[in-house]
PDB file of N, CA and C in Angstrom:
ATOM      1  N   UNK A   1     -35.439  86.855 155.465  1.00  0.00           N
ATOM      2  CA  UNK A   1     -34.990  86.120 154.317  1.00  0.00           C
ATOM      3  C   UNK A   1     -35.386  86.843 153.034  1.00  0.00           C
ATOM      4  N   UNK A   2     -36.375  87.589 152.992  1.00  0.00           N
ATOM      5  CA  UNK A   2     -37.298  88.746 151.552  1.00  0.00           C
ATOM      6  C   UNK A   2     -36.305  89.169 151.637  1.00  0.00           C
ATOM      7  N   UNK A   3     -35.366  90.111 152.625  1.00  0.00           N
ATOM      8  CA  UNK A   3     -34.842  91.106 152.527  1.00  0.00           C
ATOM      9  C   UNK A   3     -33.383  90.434 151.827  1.00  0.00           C
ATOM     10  N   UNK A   4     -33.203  89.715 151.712  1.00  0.00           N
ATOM     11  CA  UNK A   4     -31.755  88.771 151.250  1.00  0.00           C
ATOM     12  C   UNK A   4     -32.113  88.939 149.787  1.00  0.00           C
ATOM     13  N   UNK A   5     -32.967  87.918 149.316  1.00  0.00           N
ATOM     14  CA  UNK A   5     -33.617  88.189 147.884  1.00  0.00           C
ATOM     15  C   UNK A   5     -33.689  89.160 147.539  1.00  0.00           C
ATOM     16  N   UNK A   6     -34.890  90.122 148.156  1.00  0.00           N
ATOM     17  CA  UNK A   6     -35.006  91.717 147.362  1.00  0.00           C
ATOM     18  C   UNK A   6     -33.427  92.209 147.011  1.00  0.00           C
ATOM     19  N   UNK A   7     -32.340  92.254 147.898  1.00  0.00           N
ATOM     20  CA  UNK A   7     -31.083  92.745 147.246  1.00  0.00           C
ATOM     21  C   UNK A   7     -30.551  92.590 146.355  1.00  0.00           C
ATOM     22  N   UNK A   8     -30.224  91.440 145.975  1.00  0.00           N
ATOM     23  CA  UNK A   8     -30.442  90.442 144.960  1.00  0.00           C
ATOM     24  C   UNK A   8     -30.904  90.783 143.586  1.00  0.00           C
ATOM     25  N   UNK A   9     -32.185  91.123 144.288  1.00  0.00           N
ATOM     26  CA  UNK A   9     -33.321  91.132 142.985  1.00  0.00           C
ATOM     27  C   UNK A   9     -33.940  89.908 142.414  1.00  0.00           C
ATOM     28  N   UNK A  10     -34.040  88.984 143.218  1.00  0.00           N
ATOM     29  CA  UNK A  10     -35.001  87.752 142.887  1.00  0.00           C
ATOM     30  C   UNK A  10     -35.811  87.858 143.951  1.00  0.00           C
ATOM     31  N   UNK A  11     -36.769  87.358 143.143  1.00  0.00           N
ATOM     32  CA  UNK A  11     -38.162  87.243 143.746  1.00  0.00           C
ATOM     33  C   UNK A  11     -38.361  86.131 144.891  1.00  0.00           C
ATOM     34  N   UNK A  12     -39.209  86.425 145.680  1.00  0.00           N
ATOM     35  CA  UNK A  12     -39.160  85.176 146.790  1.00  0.00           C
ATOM     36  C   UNK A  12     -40.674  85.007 147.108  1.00  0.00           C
ATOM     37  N   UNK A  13     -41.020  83.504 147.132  1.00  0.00           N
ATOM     38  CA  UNK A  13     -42.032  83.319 146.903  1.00  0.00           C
ATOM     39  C   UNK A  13     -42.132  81.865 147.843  1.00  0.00           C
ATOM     40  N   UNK A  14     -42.537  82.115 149.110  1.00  0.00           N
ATOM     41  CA  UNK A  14     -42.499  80.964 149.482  1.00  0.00           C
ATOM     42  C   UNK A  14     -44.104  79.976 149.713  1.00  0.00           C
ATOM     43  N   UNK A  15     -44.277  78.944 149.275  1.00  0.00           N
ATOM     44  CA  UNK A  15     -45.478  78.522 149.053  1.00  0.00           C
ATOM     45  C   UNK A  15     -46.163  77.917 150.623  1.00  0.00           C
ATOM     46  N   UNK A  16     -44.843  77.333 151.034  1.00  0.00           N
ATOM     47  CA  UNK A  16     -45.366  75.786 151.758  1.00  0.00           C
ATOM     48  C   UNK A  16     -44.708  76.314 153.275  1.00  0.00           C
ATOM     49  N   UNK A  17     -45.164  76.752 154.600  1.00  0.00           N
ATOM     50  CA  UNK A  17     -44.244  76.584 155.632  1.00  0.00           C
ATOM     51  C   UNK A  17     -44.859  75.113 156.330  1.00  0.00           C
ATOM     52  N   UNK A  18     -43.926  74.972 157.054  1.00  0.00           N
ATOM     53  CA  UNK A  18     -43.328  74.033 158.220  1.00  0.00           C
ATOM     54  C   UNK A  18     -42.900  74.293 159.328  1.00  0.00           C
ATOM     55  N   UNK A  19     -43.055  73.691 160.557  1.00  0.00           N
ATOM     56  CA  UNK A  19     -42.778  73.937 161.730  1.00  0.00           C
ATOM     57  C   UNK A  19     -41.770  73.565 161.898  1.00  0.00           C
ATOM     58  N   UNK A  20     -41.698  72.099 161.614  1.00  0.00           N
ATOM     59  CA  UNK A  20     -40.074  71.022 161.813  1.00  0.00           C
ATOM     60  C   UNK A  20     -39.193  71.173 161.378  1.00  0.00           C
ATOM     61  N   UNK A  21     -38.022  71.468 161.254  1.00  0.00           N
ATOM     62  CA  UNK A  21     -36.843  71.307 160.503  1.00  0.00           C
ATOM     63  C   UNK A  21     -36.843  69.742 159.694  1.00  0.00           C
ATOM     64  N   UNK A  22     -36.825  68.914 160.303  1.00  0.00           N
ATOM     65  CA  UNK A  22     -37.407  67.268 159.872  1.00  0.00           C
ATOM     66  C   UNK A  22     -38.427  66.953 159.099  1.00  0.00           C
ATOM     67  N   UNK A  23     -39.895  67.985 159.079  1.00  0.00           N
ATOM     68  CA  UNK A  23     -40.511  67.956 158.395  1.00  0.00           C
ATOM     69  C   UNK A  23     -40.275  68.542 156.882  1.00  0.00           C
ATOM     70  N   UNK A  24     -39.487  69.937 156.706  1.00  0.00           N
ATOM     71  CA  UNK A  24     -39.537  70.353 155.641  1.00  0.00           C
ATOM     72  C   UNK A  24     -38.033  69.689 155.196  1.00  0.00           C
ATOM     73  N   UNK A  25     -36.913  68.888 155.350  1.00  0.00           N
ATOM     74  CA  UNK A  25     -36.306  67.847 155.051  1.00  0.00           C
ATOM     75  C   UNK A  25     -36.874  66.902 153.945  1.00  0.00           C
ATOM     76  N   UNK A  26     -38.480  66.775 154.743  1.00  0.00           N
ATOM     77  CA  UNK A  26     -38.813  65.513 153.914  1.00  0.00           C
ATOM     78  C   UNK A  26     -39.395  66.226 152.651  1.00  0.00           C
ATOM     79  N   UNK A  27     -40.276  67.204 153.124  1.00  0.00           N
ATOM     80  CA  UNK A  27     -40.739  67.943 151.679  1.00  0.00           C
ATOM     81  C   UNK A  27     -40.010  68.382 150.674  1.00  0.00           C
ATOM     82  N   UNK A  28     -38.748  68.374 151.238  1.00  0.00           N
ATOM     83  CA  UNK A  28     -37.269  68.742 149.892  1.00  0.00           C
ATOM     84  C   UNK A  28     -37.098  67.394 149.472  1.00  0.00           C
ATOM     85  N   UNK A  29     -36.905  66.887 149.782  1.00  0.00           N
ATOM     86  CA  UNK A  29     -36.301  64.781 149.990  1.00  0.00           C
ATOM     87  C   UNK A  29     -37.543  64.228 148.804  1.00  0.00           C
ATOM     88  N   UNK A  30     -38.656  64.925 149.260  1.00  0.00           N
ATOM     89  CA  UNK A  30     -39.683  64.391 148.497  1.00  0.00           C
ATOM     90  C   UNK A  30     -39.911  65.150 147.147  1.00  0.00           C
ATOM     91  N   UNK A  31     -39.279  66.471 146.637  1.00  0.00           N
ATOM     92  CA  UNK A  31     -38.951  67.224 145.450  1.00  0.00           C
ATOM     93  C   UNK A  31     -40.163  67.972 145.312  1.00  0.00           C
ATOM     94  N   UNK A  32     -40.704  68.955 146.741  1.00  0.00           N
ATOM     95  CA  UNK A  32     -41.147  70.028 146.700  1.00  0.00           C
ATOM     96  C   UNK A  32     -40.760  71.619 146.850  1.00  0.00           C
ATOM     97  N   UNK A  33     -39.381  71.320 146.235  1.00  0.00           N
ATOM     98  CA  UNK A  33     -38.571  72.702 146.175  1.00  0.00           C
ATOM     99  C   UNK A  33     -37.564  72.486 147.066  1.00  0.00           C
ATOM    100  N   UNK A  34     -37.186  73.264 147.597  1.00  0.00           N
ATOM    101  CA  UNK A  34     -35.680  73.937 148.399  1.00  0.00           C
ATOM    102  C   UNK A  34     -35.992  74.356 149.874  1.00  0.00           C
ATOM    103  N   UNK A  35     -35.277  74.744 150.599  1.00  0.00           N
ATOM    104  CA  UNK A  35     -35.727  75.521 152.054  1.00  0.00           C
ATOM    105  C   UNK A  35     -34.574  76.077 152.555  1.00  0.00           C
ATOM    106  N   UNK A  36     -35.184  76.524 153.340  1.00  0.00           N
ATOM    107  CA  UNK A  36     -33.763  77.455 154.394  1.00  0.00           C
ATOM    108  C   UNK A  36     -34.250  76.565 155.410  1.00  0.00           C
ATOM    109  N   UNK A  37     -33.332  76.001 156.305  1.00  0.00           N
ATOM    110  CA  UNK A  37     -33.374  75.149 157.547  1.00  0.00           C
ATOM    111  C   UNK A  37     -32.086  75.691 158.433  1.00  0.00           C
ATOM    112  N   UNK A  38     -32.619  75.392 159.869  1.00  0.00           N
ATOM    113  CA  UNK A  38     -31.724  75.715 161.031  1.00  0.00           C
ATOM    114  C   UNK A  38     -30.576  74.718 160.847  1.00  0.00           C
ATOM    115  N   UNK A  39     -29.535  75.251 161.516  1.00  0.00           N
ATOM    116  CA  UNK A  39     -27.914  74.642 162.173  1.00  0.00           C
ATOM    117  C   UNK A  39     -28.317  73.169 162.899  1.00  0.00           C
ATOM    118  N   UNK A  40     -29.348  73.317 163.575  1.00  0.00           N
ATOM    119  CA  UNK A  40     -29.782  71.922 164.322  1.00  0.00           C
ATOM    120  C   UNK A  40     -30.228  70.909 164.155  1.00  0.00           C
ATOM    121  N   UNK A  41     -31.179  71.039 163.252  1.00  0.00           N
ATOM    122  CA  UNK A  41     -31.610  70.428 161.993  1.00  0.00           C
ATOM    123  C   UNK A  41     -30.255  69.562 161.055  1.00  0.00           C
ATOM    124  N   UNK A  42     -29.535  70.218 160.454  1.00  0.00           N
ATOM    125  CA  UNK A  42     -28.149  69.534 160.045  1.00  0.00           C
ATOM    126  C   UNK A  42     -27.581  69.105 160.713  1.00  0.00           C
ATOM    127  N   UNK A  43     -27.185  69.882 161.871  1.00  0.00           N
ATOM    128  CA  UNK A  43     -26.463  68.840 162.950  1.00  0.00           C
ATOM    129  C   UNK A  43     -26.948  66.969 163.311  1.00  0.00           C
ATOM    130  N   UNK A  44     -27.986  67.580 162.865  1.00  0.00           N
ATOM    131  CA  UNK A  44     -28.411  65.742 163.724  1.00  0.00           C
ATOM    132  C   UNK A  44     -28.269  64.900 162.747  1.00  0.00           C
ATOM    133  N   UNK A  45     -27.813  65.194 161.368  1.00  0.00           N
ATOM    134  CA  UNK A  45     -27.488  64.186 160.093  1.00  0.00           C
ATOM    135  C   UNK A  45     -29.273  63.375 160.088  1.00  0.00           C
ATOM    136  N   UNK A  46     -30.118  64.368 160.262  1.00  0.00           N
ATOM    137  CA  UNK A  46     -31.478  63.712 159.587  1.00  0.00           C
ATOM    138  C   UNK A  46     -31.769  63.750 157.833  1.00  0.00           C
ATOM    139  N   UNK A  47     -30.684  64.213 157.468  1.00  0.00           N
ATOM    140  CA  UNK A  47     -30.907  64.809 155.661  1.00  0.00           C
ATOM    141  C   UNK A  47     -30.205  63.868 154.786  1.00  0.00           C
ATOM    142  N   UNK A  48     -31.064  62.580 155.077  1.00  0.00           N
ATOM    143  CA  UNK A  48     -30.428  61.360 154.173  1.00  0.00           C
ATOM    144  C   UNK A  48     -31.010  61.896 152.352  1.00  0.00           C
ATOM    145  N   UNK A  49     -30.478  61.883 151.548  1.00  0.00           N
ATOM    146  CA  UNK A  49     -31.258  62.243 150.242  1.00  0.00           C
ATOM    147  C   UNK A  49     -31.009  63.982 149.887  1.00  0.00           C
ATOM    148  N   UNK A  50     -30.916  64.584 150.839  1.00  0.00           N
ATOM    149  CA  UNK A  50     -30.640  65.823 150.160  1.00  0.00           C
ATOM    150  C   UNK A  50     -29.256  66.227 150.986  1.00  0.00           C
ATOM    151  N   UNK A  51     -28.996  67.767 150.722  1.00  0.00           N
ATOM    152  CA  UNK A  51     -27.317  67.906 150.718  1.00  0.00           C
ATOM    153  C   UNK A  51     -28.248  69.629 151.403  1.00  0.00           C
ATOM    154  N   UNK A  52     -27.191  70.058 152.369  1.00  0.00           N
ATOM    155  CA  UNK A  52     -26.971  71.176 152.738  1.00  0.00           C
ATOM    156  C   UNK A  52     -25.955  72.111 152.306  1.00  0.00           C
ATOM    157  N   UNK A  53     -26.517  73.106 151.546  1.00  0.00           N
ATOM    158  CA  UNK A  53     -25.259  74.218 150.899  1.00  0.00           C
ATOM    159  C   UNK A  53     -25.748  75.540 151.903  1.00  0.00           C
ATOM    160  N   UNK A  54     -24.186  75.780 152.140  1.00  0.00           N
ATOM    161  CA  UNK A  54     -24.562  76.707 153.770  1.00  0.00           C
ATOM    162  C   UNK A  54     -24.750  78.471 152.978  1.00  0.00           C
ATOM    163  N   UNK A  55     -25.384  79.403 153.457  1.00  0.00           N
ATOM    164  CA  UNK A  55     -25.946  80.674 153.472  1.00  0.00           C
ATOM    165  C   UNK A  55     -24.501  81.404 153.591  1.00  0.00           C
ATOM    166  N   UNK A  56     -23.764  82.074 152.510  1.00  0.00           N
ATOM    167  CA  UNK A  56     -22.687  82.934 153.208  1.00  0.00           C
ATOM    168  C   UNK A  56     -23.161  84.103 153.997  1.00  0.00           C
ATOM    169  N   UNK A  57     -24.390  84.741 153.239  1.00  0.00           N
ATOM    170  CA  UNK A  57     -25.282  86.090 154.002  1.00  0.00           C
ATOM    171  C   UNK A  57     -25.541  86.074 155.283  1.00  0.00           C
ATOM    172  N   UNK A  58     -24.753  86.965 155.878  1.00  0.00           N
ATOM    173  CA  UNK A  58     -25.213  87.048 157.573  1.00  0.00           C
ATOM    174  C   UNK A  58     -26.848  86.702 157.876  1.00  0.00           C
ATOM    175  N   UNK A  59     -26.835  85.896 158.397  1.00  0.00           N
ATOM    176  CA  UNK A  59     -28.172  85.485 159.122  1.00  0.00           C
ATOM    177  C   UNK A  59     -28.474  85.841 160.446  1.00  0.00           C
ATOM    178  N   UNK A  60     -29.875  85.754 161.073  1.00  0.00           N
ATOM    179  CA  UNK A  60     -29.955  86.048 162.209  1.00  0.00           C
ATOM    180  C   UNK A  60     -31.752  85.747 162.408  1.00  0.00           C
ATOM    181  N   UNK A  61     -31.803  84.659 163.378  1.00  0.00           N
ATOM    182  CA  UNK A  61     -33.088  84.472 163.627  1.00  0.00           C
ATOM    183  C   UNK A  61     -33.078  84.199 165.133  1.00  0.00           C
ATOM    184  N   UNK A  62     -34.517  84.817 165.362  1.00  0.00           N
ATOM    185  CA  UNK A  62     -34.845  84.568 166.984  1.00  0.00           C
ATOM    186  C   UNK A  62     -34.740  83.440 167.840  1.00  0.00           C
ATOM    187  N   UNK A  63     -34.272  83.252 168.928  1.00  0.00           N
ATOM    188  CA  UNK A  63     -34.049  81.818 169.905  1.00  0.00           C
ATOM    189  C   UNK A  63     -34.934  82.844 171.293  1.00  0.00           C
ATOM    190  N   UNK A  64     -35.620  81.382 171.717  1.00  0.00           N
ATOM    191  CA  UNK A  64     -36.085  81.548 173.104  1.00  0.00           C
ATOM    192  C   UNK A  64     -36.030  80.404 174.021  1.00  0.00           C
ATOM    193  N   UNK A  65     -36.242  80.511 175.120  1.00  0.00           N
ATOM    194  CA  UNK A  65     -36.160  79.729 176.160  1.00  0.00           C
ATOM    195  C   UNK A  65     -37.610  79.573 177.001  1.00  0.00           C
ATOM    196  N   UNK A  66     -38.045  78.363 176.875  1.00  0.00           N
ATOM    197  CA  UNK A  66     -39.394  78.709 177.709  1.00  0.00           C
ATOM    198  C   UNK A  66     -39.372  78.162 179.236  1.00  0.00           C
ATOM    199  N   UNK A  67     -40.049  78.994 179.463  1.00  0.00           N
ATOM    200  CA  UNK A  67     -39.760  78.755 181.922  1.00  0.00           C
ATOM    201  C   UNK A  67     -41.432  79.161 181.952  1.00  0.00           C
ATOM    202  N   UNK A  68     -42.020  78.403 183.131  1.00  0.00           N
ATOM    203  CA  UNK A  68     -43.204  78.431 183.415  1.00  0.00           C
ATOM    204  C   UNK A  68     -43.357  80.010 184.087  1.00  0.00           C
ATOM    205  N   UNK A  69     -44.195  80.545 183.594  1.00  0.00           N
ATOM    206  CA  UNK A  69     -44.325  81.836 184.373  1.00  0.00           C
ATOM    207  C   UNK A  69     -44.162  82.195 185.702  1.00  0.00           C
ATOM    208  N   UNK A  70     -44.769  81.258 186.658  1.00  0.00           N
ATOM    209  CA  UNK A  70     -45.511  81.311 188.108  1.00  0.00           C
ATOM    210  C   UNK A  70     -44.288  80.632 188.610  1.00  0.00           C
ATOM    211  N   UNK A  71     -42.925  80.483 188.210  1.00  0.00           N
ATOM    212  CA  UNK A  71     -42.118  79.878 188.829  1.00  0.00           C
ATOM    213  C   UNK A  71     -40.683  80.170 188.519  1.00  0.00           C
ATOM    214  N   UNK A  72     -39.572  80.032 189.399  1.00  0.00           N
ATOM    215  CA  UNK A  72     -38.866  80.628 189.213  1.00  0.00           C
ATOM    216  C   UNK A  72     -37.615  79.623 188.827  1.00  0.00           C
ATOM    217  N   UNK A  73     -37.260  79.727 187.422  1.00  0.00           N
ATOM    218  CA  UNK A  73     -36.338  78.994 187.221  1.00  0.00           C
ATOM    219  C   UNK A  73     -35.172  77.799 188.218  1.00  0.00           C
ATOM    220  N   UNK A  74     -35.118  76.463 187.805  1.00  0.00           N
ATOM    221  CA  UNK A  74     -34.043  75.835 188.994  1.00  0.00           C
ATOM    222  C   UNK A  74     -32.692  76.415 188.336  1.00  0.00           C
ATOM    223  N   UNK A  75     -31.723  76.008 189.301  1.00  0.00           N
ATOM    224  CA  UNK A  75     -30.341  76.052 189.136  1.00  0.00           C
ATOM    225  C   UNK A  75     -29.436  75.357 188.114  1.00  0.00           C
ATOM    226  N   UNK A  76     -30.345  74.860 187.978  1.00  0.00           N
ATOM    227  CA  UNK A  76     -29.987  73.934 186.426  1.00  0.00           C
ATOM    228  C   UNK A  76     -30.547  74.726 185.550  1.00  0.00           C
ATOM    229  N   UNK A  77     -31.495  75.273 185.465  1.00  0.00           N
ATOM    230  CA  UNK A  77     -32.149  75.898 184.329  1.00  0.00           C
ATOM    231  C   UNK A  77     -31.308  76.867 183.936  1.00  0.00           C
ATOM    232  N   UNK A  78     -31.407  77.889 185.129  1.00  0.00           N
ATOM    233  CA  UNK A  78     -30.512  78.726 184.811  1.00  0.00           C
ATOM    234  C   UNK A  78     -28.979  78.594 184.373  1.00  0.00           C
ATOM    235  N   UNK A  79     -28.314  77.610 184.755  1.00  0.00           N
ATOM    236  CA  UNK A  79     -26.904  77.028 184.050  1.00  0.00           C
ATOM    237  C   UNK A  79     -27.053  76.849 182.839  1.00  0.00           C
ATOM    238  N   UNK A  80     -27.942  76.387 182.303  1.00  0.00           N
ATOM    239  CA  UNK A  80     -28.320  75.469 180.791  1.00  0.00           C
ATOM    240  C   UNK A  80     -28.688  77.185 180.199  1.00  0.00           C
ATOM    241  N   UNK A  81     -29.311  78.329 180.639  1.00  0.00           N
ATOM    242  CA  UNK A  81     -29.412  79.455 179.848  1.00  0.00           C
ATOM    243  C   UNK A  81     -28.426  80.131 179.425  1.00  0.00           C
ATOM    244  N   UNK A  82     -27.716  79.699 180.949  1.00  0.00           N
ATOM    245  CA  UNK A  82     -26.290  80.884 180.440  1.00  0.00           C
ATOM    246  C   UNK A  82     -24.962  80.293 179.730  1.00  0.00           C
ATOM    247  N   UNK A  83     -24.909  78.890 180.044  1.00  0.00           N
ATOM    248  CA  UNK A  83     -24.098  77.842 178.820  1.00  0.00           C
ATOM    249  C   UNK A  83     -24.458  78.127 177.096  1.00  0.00           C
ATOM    250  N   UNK A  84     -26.031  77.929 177.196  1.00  0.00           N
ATOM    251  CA  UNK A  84     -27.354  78.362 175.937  1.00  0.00           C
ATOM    252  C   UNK A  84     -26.119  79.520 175.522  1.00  0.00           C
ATOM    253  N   UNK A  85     -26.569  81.146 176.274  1.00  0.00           N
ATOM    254  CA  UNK A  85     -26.292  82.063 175.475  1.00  0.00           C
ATOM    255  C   UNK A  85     -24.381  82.001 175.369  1.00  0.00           C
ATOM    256  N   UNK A  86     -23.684  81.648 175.950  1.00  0.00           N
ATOM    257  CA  UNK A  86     -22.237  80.996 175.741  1.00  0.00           C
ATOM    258  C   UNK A  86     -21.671  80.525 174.155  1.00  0.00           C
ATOM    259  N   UNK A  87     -22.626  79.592 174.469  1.00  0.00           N
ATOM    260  CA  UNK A  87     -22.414  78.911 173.186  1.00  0.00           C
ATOM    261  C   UNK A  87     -23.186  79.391 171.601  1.00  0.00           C
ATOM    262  N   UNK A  88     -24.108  80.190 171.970  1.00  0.00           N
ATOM    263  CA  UNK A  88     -24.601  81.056 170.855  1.00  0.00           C
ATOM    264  C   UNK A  88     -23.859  81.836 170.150  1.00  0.00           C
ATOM    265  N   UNK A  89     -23.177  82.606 171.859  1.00  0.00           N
ATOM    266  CA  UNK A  89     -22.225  83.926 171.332  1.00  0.00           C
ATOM    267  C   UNK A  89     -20.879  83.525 170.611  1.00  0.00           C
ATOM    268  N   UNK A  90     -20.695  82.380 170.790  1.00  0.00           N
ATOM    269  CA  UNK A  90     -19.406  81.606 169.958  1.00  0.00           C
ATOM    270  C   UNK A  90     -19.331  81.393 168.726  1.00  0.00           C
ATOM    271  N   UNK A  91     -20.508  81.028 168.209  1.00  0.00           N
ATOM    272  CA  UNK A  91     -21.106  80.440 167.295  1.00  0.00           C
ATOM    273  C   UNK A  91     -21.827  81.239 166.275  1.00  0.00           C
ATOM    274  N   UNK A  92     -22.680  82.682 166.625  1.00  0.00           N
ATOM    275  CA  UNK A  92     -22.924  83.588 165.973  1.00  0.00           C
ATOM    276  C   UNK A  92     -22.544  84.658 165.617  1.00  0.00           C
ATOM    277  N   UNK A  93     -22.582  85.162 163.934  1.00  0.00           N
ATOM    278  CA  UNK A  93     -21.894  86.528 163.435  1.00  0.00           C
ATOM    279  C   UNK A  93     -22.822  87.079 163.547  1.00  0.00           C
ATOM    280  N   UNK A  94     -22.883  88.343 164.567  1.00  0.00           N
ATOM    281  CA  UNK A  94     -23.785  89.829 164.565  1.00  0.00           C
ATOM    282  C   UNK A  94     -23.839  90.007 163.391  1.00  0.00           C
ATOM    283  N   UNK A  95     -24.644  90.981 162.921  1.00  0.00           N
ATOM    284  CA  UNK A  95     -24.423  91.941 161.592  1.00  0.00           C
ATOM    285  C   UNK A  95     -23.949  93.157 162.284  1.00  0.00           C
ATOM    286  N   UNK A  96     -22.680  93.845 161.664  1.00  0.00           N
ATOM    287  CA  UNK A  96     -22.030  94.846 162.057  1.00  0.00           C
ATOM    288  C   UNK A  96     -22.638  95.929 163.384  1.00  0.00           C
ATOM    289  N   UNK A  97     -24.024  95.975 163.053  1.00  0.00           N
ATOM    290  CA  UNK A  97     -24.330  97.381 164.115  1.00  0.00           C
ATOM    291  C   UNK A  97     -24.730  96.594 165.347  1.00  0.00           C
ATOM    292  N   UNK A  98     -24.484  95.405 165.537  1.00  0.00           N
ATOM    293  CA  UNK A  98     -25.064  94.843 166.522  1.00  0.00           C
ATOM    294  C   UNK A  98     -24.054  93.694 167.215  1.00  0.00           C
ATOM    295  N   UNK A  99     -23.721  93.449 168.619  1.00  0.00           N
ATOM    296  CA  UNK A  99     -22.990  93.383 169.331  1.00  0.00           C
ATOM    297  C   UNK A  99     -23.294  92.059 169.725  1.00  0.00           C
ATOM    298  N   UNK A 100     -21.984  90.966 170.175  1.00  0.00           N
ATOM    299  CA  UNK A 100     -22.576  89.663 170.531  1.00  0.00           C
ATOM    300  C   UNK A 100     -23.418  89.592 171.671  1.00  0.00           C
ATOM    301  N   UNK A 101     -22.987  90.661 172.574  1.00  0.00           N
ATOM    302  CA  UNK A 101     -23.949  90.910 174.097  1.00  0.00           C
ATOM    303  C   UNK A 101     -25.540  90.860 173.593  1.00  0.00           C
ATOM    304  N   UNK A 102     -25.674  91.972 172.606  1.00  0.00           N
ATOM    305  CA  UNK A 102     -26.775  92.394 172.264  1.00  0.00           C
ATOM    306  C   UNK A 102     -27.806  90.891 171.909  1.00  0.00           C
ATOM    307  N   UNK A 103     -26.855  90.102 171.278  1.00  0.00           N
ATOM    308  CA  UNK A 103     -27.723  89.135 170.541  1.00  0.00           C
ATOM    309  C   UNK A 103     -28.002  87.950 171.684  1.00  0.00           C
ATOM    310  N   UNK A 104     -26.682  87.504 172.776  1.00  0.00           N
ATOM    311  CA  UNK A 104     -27.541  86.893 173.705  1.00  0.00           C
ATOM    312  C   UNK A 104     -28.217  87.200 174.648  1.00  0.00           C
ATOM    313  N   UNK A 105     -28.768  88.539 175.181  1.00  0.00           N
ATOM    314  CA  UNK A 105     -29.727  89.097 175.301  1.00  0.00           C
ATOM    315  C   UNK A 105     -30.878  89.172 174.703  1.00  0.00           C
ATOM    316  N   UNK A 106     -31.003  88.521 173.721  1.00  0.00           N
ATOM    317  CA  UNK A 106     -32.140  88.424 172.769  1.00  0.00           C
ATOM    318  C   UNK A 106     -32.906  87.044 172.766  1.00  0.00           C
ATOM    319  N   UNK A 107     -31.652  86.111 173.990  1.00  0.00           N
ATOM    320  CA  UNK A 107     -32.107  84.933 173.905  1.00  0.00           C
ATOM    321  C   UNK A 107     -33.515  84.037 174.709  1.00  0.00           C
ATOM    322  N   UNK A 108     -33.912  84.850 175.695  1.00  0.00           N
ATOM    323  CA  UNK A 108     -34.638  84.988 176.559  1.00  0.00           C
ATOM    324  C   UNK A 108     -35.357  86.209 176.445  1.00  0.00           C
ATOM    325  N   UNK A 109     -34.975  87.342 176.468  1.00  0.00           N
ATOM    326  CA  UNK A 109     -36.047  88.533 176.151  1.00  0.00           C
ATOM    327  C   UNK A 109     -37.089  88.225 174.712  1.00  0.00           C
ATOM    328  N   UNK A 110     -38.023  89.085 174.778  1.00  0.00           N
ATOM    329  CA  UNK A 110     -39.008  88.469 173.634  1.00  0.00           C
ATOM    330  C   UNK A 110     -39.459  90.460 173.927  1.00  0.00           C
TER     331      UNK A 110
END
């Protein structure tokens, strides 16, 4: 997200993080500045009081999937990963040097 700003040439200065998407909702709601928040987060219409203005700048942030180590995924799991990266690859713009394969491959690898 620096690297969006620095182009720009505004400064970025972020004070306050948050884990929740819901949580930093309320800290905007409550008039402690602005945020960048996930697709999922909006989706669920939790943003009574404030308004979402969408990012035209290609974005791109990490997704993972967590599976117990010592065990080997069920058949469901694995359906729900590969639906997961399906519906990612539908849904997400690469940035040019990088390929939709590439990115749901990224969804599970770490």
């Amino acid at each position: 997200m620096s690297e969006i700003f620095s182009r720009q040439g505004l400064a970025y200065d972020m004070r306050i993080k948050a884990r929740f998407g819901t949580t930093v909702c309320s800290l905007v709601r409550a008039g402690l500045g602005i945020a960048v928040i996930d697709q999922l987060t909006v989706a669920h219409g939790s943003m009574q009081g404030i308004v979402a203005v969408p990012i035209e700048e290609p974005t791109q942030f990490q997704t993972y999937v967590a599976i117990k180590n010592d065990k080997a995924p069920s058949l469901n799991a694995e359906t729900f990963v590969k639906l997961l990266r399906e519906e990612m690859n539908a849904v997400v713009s690469p940035r040019p040097a990088q390929s939709r394969v590439d990115v749901a491959q990224k969804i599970t690898s770490g």
